[in-house]
PDBML (XML) file of the C-alpha atoms, coordinates in Angstrom:
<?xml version="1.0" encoding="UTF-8" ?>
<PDBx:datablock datablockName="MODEL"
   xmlns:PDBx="http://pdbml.pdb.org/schema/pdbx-v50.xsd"
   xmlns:xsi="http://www.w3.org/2001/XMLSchema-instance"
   xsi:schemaLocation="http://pdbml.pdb.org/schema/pdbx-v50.xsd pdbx-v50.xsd">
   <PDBx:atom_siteCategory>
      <PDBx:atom_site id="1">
         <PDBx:B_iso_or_equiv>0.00</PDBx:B_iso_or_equiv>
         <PDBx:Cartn_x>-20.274</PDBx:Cartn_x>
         <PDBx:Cartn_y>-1.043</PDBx:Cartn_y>
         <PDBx:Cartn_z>-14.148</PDBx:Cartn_z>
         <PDBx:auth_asym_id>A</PDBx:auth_asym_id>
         <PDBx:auth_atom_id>CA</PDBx:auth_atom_id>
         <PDBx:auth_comp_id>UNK</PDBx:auth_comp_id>
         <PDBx:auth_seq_id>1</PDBx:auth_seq_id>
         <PDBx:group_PDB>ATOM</PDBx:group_PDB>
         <PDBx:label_alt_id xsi:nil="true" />
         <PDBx:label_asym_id>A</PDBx:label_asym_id>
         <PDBx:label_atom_id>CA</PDBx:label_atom_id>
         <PDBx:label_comp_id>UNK</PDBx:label_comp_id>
         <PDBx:label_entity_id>1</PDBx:label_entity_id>
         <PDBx:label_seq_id>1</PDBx:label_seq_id>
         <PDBx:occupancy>1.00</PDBx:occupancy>
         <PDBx:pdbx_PDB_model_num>1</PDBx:pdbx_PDB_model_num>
         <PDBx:type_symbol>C</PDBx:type_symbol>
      </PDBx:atom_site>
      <PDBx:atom_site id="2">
         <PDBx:B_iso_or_equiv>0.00</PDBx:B_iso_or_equiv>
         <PDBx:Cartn_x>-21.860</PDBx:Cartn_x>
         <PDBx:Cartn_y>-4.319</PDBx:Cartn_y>
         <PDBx:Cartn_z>-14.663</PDBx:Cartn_z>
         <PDBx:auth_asym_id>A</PDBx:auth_asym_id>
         <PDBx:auth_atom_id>CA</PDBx:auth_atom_id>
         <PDBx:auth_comp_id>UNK</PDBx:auth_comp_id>
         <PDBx:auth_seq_id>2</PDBx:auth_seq_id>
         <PDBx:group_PDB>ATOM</PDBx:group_PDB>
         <PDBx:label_alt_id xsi:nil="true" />
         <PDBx:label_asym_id>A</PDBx:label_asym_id>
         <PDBx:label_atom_id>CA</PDBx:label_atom_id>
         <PDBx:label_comp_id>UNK</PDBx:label_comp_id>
         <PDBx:label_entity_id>1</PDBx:label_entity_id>
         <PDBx:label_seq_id>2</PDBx:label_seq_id>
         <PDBx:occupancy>1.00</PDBx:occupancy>
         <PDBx:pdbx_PDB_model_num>1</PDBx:pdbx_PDB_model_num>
         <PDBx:type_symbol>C</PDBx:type_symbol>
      </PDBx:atom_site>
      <PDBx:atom_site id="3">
         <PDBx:B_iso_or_equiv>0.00</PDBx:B_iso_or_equiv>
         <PDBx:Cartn_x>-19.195</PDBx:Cartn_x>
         <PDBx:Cartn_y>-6.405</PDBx:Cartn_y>
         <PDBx:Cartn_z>-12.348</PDBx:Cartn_z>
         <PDBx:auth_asym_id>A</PDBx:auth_asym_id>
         <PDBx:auth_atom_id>CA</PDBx:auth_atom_id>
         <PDBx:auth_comp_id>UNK</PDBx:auth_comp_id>
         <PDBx:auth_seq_id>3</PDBx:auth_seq_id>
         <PDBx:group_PDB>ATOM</PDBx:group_PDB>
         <PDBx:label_alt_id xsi:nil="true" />
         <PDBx:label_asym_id>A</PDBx:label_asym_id>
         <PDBx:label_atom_id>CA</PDBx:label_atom_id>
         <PDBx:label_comp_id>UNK</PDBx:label_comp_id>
         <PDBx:label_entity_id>1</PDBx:label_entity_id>
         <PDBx:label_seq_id>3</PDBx:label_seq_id>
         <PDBx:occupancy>1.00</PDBx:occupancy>
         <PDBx:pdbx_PDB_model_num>1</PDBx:pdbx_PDB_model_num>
         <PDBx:type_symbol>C</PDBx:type_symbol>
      </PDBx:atom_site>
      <PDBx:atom_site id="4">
         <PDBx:B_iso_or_equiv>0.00</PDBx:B_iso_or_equiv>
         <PDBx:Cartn_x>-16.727</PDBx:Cartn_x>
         <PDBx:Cartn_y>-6.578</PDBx:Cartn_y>
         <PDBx:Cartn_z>-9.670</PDBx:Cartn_z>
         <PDBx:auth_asym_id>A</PDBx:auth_asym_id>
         <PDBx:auth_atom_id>CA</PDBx:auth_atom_id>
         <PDBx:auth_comp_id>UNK</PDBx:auth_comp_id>
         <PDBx:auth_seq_id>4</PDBx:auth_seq_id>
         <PDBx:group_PDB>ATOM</PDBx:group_PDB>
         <PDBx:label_alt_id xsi:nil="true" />
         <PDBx:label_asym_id>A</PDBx:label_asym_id>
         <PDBx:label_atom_id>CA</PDBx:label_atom_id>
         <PDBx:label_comp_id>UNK</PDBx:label_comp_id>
         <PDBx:label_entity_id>1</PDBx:label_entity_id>
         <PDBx:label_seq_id>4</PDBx:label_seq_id>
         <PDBx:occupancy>1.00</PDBx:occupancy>
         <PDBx:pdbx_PDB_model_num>1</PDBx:pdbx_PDB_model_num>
         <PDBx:type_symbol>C</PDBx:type_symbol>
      </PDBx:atom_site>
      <PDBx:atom_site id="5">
         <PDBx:B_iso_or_equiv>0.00</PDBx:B_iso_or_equiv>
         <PDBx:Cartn_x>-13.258</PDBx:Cartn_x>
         <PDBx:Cartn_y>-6.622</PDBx:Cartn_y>
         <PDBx:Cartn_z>-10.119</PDBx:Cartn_z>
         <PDBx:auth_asym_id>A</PDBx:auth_asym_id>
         <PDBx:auth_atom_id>CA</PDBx:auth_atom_id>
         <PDBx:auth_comp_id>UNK</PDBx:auth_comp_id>
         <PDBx:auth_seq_id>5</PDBx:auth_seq_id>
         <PDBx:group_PDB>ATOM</PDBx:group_PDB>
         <PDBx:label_alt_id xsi:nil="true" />
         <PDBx:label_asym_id>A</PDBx:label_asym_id>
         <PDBx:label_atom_id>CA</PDBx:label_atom_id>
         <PDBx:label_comp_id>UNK</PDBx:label_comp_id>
         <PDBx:label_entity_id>1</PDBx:label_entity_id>
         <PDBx:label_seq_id>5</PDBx:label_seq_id>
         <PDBx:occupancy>1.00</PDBx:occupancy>
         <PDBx:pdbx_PDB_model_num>1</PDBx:pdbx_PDB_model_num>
         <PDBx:type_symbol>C</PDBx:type_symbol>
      </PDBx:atom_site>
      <PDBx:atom_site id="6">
         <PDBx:B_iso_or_equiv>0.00</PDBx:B_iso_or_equiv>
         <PDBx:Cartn_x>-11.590</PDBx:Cartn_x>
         <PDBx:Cartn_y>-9.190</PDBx:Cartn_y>
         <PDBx:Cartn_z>-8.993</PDBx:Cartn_z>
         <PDBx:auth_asym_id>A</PDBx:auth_asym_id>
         <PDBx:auth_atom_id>CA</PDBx:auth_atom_id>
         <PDBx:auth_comp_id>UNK</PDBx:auth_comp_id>
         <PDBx:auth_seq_id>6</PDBx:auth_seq_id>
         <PDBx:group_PDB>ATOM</PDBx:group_PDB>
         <PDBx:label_alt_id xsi:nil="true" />
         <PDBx:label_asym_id>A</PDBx:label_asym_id>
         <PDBx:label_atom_id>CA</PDBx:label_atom_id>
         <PDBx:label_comp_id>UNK</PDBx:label_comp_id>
         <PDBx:label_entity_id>1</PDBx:label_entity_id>
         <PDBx:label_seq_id>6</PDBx:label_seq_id>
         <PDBx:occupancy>1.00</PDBx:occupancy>
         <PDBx:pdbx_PDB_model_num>1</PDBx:pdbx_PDB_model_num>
         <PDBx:type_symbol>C</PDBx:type_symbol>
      </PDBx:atom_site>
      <PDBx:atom_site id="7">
         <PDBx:B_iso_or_equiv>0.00</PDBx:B_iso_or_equiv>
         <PDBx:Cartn_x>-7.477</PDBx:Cartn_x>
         <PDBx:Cartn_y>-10.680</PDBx:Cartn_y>
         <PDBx:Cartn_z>-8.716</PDBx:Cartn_z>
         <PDBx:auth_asym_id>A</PDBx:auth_asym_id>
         <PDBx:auth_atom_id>CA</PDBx:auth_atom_id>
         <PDBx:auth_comp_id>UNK</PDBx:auth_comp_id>
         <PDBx:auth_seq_id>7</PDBx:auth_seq_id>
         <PDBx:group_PDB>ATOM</PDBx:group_PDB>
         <PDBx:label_alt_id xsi:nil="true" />
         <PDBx:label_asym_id>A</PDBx:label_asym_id>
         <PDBx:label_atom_id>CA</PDBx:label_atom_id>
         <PDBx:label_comp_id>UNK</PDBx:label_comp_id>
         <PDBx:label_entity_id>1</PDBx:label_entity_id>
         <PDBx:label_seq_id>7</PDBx:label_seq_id>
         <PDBx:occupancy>1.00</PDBx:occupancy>
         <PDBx:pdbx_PDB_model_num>1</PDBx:pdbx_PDB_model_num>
         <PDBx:type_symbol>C</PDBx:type_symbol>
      </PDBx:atom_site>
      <PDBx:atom_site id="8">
         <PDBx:B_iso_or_equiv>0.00</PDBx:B_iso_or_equiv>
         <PDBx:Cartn_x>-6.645</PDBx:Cartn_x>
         <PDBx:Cartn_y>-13.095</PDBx:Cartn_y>
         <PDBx:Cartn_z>-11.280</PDBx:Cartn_z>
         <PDBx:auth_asym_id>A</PDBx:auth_asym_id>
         <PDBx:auth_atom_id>CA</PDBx:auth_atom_id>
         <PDBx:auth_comp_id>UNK</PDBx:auth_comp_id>
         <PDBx:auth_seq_id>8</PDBx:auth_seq_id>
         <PDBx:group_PDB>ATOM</PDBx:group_PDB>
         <PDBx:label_alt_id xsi:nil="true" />
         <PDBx:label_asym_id>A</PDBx:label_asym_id>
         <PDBx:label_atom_id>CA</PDBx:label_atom_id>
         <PDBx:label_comp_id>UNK</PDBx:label_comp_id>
         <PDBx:label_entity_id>1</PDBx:label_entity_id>
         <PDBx:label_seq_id>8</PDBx:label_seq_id>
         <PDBx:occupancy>1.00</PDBx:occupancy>
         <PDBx:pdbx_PDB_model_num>1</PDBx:pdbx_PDB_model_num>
         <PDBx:type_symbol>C</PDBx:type_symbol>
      </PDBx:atom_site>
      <PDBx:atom_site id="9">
         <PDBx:B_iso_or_equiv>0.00</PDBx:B_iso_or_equiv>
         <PDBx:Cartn_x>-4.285</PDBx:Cartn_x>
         <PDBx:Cartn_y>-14.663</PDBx:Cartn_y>
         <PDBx:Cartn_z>-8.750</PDBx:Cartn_z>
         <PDBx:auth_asym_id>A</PDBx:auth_asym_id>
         <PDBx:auth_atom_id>CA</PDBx:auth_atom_id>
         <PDBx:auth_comp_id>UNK</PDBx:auth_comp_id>
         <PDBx:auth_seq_id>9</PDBx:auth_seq_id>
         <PDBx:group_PDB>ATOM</PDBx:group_PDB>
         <PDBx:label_alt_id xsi:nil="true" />
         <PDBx:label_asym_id>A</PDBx:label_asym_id>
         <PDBx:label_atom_id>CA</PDBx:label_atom_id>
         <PDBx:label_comp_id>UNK</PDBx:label_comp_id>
         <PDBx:label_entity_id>1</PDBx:label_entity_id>
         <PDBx:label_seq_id>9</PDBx:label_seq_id>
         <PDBx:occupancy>1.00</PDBx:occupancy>
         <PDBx:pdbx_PDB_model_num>1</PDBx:pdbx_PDB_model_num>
         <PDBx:type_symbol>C</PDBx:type_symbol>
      </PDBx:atom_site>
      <PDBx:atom_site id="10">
         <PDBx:B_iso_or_equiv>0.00</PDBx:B_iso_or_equiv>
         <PDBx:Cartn_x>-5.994</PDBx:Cartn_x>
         <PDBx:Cartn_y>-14.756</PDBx:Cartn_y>
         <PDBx:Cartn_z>-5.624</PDBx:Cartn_z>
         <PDBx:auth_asym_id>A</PDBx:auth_asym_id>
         <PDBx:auth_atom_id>CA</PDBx:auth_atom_id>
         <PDBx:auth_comp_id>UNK</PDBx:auth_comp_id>
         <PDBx:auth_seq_id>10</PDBx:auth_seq_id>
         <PDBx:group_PDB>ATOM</PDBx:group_PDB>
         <PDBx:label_alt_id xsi:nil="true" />
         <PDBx:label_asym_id>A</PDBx:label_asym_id>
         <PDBx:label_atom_id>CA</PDBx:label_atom_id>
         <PDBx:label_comp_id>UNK</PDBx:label_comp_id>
         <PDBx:label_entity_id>1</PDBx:label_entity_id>
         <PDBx:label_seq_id>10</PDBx:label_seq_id>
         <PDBx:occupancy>1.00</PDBx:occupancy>
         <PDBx:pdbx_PDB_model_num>1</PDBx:pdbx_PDB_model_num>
         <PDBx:type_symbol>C</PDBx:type_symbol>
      </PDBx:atom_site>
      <PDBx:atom_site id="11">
         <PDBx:B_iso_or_equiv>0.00</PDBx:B_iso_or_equiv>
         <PDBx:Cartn_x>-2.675</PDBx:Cartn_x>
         <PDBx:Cartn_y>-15.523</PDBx:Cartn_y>
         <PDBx:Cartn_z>-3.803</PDBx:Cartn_z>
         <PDBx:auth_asym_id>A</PDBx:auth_asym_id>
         <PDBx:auth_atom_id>CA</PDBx:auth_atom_id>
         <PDBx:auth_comp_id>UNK</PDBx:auth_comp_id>
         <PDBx:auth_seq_id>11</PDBx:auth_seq_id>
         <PDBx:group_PDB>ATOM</PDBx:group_PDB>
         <PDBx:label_alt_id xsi:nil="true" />
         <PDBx:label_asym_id>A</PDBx:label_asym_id>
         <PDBx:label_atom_id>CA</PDBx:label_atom_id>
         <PDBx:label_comp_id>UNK</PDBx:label_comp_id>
         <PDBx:label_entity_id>1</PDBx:label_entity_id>
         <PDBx:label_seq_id>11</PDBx:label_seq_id>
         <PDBx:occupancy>1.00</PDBx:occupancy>
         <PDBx:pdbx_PDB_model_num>1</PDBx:pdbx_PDB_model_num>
         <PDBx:type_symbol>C</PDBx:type_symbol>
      </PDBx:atom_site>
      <PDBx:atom_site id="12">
         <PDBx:B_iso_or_equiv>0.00</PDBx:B_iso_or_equiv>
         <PDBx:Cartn_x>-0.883</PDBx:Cartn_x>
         <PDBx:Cartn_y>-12.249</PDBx:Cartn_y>
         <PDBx:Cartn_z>-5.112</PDBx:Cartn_z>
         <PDBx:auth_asym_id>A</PDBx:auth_asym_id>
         <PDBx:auth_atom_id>CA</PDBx:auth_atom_id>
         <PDBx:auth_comp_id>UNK</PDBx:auth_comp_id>
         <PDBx:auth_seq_id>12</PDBx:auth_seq_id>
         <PDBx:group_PDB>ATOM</PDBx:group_PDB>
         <PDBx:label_alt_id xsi:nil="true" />
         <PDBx:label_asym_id>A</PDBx:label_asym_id>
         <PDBx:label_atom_id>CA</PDBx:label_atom_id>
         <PDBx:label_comp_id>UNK</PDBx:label_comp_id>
         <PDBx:label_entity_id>1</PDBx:label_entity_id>
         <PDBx:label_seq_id>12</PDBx:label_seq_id>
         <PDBx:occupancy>1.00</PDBx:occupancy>
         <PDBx:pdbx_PDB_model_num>1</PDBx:pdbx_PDB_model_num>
         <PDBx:type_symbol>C</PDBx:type_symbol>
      </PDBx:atom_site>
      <PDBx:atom_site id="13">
         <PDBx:B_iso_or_equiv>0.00</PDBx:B_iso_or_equiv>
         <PDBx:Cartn_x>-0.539</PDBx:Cartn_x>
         <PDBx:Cartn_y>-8.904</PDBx:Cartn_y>
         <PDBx:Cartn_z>-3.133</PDBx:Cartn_z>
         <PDBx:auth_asym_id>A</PDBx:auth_asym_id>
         <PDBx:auth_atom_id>CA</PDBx:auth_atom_id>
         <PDBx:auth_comp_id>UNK</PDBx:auth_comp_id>
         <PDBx:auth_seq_id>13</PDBx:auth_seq_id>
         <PDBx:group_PDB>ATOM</PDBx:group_PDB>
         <PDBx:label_alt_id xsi:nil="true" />
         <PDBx:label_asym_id>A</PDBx:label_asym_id>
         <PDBx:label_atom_id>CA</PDBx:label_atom_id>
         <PDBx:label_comp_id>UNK</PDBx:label_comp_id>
         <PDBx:label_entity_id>1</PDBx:label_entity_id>
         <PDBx:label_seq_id>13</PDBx:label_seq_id>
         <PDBx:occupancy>1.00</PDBx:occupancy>
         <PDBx:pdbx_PDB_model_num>1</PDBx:pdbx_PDB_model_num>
         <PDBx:type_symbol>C</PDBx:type_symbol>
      </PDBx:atom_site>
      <PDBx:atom_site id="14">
         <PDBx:B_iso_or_equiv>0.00</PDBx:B_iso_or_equiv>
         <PDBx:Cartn_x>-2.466</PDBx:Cartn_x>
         <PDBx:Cartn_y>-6.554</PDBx:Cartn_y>
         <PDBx:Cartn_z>-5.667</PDBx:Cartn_z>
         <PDBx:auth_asym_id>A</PDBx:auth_asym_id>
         <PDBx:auth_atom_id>CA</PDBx:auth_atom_id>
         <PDBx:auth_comp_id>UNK</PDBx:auth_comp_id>
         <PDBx:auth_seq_id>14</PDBx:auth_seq_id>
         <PDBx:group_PDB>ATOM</PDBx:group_PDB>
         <PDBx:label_alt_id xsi:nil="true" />
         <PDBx:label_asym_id>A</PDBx:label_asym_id>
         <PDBx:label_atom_id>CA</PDBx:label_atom_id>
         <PDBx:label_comp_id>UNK</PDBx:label_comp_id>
         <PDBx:label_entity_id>1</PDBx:label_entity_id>
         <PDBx:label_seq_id>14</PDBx:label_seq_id>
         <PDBx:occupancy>1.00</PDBx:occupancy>
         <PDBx:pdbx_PDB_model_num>1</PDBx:pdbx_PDB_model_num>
         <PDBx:type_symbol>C</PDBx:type_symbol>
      </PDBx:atom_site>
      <PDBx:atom_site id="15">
         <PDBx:B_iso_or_equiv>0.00</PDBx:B_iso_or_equiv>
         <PDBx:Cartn_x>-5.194</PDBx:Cartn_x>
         <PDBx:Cartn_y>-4.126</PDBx:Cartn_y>
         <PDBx:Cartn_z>-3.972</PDBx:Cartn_z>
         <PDBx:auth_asym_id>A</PDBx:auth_asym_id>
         <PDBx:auth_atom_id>CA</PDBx:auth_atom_id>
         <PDBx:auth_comp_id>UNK</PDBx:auth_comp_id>
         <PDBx:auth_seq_id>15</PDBx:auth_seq_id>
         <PDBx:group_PDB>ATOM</PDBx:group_PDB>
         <PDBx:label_alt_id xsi:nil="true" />
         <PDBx:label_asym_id>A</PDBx:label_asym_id>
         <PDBx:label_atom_id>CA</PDBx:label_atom_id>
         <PDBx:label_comp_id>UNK</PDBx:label_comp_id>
         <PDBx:label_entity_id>1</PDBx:label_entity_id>
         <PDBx:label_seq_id>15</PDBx:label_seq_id>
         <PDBx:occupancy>1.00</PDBx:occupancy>
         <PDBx:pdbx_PDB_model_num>1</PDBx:pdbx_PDB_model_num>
         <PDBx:type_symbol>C</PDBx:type_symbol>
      </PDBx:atom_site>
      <PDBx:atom_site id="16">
         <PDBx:B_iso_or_equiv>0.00</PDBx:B_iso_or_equiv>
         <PDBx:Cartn_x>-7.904</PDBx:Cartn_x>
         <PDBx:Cartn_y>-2.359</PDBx:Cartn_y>
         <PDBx:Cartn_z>-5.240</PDBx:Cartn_z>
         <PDBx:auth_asym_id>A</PDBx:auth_asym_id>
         <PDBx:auth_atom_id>CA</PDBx:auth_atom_id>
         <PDBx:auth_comp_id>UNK</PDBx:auth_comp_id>
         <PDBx:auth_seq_id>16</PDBx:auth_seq_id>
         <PDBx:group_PDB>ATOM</PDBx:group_PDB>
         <PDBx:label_alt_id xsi:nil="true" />
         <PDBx:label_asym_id>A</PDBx:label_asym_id>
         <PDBx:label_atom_id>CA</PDBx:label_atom_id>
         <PDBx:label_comp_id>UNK</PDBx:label_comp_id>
         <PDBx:label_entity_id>1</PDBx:label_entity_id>
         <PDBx:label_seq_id>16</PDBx:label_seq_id>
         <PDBx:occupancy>1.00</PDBx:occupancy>
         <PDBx:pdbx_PDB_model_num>1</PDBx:pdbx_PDB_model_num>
         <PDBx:type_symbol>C</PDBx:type_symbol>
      </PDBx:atom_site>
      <PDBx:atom_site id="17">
         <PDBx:B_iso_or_equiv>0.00</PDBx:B_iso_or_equiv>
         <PDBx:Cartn_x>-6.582</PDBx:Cartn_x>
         <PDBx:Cartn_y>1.102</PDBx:Cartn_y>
         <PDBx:Cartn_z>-3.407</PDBx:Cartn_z>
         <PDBx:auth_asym_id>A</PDBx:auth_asym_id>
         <PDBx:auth_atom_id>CA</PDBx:auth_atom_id>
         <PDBx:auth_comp_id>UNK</PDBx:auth_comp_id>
         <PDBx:auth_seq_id>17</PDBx:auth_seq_id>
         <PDBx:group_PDB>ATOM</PDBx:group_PDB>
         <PDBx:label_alt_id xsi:nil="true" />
         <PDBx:label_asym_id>A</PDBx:label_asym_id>
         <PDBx:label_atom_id>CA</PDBx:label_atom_id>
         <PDBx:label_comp_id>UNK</PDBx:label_comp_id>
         <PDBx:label_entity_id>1</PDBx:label_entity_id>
         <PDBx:label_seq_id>17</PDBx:label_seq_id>
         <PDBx:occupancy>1.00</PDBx:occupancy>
         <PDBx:pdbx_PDB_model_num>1</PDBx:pdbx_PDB_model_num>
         <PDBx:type_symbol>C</PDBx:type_symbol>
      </PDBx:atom_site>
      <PDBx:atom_site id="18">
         <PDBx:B_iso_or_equiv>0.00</PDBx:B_iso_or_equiv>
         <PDBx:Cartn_x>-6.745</PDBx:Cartn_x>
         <PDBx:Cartn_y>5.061</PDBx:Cartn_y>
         <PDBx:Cartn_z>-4.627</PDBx:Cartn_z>
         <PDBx:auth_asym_id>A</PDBx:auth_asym_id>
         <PDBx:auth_atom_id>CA</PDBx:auth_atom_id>
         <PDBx:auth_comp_id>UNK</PDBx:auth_comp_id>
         <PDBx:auth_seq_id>18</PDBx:auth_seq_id>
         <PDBx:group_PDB>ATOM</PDBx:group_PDB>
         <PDBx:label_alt_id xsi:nil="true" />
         <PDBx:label_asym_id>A</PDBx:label_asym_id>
         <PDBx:label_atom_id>CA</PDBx:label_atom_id>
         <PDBx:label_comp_id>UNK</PDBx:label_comp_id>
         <PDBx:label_entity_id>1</PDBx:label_entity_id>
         <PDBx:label_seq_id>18</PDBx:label_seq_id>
         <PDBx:occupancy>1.00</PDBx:occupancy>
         <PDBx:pdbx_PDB_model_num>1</PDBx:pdbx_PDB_model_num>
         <PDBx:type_symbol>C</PDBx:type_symbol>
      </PDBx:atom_site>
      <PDBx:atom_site id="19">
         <PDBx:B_iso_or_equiv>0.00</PDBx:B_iso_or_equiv>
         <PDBx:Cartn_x>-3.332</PDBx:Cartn_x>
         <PDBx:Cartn_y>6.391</PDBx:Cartn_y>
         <PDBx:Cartn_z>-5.771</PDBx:Cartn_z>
         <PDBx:auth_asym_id>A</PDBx:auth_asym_id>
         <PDBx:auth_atom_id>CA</PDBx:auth_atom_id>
         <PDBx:auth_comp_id>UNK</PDBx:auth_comp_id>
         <PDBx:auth_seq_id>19</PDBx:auth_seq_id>
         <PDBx:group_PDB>ATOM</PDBx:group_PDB>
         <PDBx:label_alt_id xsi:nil="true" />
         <PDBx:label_asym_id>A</PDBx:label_asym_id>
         <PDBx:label_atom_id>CA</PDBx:label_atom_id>
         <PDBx:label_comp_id>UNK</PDBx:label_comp_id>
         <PDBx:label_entity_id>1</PDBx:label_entity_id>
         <PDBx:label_seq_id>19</PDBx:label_seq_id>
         <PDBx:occupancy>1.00</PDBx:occupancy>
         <PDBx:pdbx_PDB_model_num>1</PDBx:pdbx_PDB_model_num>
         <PDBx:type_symbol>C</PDBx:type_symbol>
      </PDBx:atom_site>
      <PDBx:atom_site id="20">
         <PDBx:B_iso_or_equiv>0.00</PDBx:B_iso_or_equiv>
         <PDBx:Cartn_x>-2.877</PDBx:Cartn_x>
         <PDBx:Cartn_y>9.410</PDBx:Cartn_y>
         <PDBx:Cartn_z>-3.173</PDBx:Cartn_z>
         <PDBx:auth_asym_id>A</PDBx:auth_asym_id>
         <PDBx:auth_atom_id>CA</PDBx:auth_atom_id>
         <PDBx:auth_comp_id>UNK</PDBx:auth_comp_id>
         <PDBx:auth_seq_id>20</PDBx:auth_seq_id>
         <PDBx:group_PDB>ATOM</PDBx:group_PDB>
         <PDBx:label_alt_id xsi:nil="true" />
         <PDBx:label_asym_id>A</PDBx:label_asym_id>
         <PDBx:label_atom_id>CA</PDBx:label_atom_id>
         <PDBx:label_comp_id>UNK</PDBx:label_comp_id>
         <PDBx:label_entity_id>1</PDBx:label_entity_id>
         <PDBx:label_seq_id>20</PDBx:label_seq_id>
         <PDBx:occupancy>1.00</PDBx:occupancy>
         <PDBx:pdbx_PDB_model_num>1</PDBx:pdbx_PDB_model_num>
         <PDBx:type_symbol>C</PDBx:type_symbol>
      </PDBx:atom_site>
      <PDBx:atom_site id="21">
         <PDBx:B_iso_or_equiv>0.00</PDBx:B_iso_or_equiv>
         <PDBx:Cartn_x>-0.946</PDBx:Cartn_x>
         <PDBx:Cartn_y>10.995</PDBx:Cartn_y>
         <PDBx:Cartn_z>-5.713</PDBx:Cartn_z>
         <PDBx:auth_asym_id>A</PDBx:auth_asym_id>
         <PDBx:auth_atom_id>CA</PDBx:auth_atom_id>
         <PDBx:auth_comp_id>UNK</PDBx:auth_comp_id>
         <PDBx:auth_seq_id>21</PDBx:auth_seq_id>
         <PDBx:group_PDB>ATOM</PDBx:group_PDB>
         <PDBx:label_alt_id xsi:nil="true" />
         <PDBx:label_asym_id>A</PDBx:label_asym_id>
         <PDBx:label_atom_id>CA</PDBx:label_atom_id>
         <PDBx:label_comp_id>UNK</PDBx:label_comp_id>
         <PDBx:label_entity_id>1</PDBx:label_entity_id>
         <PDBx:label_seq_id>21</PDBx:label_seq_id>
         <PDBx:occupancy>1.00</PDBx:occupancy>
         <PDBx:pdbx_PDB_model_num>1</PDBx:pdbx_PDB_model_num>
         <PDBx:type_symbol>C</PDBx:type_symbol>
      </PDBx:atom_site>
      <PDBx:atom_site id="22">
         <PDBx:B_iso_or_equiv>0.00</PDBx:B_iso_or_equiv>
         <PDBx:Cartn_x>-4.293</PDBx:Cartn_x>
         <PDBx:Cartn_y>11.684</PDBx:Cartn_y>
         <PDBx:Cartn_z>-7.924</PDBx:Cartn_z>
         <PDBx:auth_asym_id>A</PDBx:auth_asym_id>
         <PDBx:auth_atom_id>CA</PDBx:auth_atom_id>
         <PDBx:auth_comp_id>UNK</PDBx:auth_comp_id>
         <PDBx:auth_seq_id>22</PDBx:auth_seq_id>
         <PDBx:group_PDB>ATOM</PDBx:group_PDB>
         <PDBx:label_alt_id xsi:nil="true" />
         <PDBx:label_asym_id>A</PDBx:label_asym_id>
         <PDBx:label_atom_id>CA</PDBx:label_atom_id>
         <PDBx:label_comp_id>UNK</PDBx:label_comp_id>
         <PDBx:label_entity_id>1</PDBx:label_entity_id>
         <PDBx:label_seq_id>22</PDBx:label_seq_id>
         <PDBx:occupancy>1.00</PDBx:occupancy>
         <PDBx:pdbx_PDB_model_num>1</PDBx:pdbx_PDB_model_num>
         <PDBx:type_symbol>C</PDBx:type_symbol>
      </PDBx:atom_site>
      <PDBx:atom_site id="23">
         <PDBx:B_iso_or_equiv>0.00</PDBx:B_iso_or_equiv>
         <PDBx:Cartn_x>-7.290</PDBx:Cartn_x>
         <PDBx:Cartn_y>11.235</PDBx:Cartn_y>
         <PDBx:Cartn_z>-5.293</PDBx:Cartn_z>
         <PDBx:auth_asym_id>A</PDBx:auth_asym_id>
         <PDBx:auth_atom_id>CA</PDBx:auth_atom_id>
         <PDBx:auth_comp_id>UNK</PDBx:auth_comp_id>
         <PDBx:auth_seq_id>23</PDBx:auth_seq_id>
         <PDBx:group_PDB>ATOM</PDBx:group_PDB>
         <PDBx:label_alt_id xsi:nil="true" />
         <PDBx:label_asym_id>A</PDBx:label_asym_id>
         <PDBx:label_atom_id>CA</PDBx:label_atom_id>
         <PDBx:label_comp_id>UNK</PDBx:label_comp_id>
         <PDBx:label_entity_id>1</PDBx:label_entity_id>
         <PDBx:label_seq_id>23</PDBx:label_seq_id>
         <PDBx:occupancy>1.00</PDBx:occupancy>
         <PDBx:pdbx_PDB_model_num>1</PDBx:pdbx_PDB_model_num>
         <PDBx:type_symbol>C</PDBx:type_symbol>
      </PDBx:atom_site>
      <PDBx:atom_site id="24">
         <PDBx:B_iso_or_equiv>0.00</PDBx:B_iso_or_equiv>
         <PDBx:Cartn_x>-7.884</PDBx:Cartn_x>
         <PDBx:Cartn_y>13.450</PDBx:Cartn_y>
         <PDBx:Cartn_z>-2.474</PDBx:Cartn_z>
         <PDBx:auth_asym_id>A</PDBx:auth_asym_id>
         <PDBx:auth_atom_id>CA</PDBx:auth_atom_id>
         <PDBx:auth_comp_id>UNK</PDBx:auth_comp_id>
         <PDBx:auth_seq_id>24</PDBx:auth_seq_id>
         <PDBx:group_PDB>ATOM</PDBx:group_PDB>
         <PDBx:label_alt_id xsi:nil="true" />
         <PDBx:label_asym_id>A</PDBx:label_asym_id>
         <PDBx:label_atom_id>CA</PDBx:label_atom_id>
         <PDBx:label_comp_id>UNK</PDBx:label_comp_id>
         <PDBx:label_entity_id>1</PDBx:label_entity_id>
         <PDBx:label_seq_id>24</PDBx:label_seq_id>
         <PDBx:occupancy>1.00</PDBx:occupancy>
         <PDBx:pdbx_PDB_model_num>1</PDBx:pdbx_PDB_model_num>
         <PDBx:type_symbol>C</PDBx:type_symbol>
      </PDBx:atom_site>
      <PDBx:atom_site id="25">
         <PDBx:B_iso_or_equiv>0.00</PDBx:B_iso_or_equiv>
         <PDBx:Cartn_x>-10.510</PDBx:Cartn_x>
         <PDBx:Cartn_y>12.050</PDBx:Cartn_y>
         <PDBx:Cartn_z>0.359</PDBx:Cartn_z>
         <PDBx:auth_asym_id>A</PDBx:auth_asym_id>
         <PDBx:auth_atom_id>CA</PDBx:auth_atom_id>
         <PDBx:auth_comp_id>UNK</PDBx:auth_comp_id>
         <PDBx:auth_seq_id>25</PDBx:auth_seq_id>
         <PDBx:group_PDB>ATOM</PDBx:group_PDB>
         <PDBx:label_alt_id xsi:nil="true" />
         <PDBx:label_asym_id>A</PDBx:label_asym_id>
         <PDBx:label_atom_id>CA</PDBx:label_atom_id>
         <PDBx:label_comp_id>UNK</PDBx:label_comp_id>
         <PDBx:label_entity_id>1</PDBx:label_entity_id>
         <PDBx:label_seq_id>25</PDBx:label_seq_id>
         <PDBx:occupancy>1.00</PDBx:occupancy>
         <PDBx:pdbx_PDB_model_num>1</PDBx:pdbx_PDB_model_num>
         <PDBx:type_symbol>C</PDBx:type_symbol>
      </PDBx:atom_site>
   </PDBx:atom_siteCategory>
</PDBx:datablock>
């Protein structure tokens, strides 16, 4: 809680995105 996450490779195609499967919104 005391940072952001952020990509180690900026040029990959990772997201910071809630698995459906386990979240509900």
């Amino acid at each position: 809680g005391k940072g952001r996450c952020l990509r180690k490779d900026y040029d990959s195609s990772h997201y910071l995105h809630l698995n459906s499967a386990d979240f509900s919104i």
